[in-house]
C-alpha atoms as a PDB file:
ATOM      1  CA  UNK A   1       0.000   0.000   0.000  1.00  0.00           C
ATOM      2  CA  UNK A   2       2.706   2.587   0.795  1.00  0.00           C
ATOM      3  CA  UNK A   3       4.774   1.709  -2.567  1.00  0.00           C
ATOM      4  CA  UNK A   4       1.505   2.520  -4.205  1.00  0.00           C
ATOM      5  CA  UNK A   5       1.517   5.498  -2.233  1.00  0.00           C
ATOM      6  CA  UNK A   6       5.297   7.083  -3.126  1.00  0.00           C
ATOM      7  CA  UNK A   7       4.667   6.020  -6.509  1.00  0.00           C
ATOM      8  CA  UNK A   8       0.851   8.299  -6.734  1.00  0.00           C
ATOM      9  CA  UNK A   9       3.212  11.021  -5.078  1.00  0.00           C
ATOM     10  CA  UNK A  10       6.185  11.030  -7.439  1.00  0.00           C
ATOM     11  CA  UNK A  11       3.328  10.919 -10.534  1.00  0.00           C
ATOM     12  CA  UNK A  12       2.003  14.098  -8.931  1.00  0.00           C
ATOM     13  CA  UNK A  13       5.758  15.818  -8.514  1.00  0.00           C
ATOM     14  CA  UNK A  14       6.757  14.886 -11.948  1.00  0.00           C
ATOM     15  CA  UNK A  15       3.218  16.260 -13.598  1.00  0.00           C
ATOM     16  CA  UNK A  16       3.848  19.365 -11.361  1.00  0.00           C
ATOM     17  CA  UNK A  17       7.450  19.716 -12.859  1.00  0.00           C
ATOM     18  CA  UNK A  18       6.402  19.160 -16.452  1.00  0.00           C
ATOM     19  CA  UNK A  19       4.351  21.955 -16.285  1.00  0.00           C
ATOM     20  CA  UNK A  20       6.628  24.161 -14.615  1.00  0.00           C
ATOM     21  CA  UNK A  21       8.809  23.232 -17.318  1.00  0.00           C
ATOM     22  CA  UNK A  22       6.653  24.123 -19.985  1.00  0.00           C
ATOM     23  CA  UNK A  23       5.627  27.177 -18.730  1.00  0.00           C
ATOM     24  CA  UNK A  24       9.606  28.188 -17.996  1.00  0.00           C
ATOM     25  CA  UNK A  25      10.256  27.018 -21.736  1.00  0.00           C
ATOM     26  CA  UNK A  26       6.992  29.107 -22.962  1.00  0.00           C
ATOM     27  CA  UNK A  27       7.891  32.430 -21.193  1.00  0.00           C
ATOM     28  CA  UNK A  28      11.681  32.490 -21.212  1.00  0.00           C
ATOM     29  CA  UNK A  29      14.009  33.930 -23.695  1.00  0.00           C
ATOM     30  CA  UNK A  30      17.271  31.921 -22.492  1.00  0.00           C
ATOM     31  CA  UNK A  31      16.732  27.930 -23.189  1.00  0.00           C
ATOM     32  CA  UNK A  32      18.042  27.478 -19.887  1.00  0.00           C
ATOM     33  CA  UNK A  33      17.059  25.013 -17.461  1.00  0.00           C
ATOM     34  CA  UNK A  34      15.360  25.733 -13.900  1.00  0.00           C
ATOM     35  CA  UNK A  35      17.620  23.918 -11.798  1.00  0.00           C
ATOM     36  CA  UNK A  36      20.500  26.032 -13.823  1.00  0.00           C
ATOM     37  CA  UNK A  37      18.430  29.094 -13.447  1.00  0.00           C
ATOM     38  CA  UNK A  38      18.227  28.669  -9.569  1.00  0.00           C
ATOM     39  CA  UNK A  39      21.810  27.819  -9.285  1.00  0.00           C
ATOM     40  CA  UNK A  40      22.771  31.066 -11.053  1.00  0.00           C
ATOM     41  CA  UNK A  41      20.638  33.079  -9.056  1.00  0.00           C
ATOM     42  CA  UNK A  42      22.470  31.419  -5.785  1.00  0.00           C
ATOM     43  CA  UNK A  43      25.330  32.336  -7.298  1.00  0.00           C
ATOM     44  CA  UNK A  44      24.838  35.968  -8.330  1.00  0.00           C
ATOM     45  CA  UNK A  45      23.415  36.438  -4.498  1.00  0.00           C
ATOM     46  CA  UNK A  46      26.613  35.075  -3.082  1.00  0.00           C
ATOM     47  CA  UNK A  47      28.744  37.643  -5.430  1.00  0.00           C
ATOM     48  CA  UNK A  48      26.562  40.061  -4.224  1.00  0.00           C
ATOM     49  CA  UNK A  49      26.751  39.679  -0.908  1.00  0.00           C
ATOM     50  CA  UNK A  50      30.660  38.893  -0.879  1.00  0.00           C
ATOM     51  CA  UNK A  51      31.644  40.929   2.375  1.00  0.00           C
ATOM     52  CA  UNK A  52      29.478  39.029   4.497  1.00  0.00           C
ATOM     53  CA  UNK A  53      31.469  36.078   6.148  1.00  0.00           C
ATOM     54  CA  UNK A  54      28.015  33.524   6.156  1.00  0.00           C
ATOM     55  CA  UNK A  55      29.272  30.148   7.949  1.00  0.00           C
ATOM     56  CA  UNK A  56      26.103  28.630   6.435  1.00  0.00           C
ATOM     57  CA  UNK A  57      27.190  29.013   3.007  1.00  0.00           C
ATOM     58  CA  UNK A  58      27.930  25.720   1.608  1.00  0.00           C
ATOM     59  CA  UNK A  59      28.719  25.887  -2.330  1.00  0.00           C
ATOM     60  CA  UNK A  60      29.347  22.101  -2.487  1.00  0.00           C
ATOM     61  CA  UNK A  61      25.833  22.244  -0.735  1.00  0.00           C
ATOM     62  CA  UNK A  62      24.206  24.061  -3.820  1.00  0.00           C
ATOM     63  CA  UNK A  63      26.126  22.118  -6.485  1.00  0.00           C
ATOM     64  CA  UNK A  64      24.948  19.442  -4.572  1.00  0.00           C
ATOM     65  CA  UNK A  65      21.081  20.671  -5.181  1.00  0.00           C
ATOM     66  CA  UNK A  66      21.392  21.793  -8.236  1.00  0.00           C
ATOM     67  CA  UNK A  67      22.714  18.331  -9.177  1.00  0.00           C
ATOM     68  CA  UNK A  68      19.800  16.889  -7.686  1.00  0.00           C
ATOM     69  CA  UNK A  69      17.159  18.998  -9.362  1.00  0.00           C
ATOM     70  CA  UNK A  70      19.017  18.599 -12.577  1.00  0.00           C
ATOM     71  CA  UNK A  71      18.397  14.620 -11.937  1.00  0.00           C
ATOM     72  CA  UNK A  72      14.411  15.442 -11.805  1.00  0.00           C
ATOM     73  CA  UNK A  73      14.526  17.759 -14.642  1.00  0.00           C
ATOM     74  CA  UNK A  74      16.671  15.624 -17.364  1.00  0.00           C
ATOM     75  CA  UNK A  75      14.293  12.559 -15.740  1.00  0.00           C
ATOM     76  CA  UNK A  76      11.063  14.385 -16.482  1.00  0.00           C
ATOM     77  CA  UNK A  77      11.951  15.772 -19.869  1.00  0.00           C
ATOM     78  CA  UNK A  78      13.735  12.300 -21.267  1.00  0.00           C
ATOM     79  CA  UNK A  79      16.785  13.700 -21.632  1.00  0.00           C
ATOM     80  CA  UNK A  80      20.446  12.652 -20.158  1.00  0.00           C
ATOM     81  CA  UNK A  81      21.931  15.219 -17.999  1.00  0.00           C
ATOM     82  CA  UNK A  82      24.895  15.936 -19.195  1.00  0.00           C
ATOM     83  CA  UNK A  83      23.219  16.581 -22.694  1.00  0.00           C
ATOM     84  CA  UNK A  84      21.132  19.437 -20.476  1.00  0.00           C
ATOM     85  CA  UNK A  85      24.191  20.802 -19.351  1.00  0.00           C
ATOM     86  CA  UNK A  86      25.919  21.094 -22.627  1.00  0.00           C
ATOM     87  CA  UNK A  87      23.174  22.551 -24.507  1.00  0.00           C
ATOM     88  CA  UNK A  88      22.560  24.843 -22.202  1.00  0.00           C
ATOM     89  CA  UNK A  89      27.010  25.772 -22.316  1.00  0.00           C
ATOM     90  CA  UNK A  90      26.711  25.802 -26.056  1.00  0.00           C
ATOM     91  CA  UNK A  91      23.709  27.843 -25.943  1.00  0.00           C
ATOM     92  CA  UNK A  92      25.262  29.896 -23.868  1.00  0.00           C
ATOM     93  CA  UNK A  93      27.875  30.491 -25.951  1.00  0.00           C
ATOM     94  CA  UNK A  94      26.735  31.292 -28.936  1.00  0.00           C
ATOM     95  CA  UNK A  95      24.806  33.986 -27.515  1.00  0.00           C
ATOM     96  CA  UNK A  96      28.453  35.444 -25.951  1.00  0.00           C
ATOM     97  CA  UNK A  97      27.655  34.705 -22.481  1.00  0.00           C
ATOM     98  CA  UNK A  98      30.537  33.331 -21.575  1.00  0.00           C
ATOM     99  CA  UNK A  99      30.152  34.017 -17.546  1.00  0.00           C
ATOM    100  CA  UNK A 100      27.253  31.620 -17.876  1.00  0.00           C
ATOM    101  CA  UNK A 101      28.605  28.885 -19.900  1.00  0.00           C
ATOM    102  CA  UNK A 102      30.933  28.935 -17.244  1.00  0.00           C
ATOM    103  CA  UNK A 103      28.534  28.495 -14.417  1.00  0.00           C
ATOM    104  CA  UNK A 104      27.150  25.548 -16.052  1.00  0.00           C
ATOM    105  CA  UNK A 105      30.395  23.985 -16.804  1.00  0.00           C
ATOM    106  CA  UNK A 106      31.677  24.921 -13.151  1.00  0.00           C
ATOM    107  CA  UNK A 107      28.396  23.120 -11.846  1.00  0.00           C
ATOM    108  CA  UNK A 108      28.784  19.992 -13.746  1.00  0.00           C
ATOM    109  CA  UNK A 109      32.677  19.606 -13.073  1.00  0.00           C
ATOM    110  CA  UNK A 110      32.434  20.578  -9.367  1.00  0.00           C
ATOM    111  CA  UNK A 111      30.294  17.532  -8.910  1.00  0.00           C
ATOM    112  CA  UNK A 112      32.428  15.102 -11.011  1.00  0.00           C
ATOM    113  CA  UNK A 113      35.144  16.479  -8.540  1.00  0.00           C
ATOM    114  CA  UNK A 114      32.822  16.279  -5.148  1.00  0.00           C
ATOM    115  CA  UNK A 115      32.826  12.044  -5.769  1.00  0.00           C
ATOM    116  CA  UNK A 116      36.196  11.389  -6.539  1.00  0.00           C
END
């Protein structure tokens, strides 16, 4: 009864994130995905706020996220991560943002580092 359960739930979540995904996809001008989006938000608060000393900041913690969301995201739209994460570099590219092709890249390396 409780597999039945989880497995009603995660139907639900993944509906829930297929339409958040078509509606980011719809109204966005940048292909890029959410969990990428949200990671380069993070990041831009964290440059903002640079003089503050936070203990609580953890970027291995957001990579760490980010990763995870990615996971649901690639899952949900039937596509392999790392092809998310290079479209999104190349994309990036091509359109001269090079400070966000880097984010992506940094994201996606930083966790091939964190399980060595």
């Amino acid at each position: 009864m409780l597999i039945v359960q989880c497995g009603f739930v995660q139907v639900i979540q993944d509906e829930l994130l297929r339409q958040e995904i078509e509606m980011s996809r719809a109204h966005a001008d940048k292909q890029i995905p959410l969990p990428l989006e949200h990671f380069q938000g993070y990041l831009m608060e964290m440059k903002l706020d640079e003089d503050s000393k936070d203990p609580s900041f953890s970027l291995g913690r957001a990579v760490s996220i980010c990763m995870r969301e990615m996971y649901h995201y690639a899952r949900v739209s039937e596509v392999h991560v790392l092809e998310c994460f290079m479209d999104t570099a190349l994309s990036a590219v091509k359109r001269e943002q090079l400070q966000e092709a880097s984010y992506v890249c940094f994201t996606f390396a930083s966790k091939l580092n964190m399980r060595v």
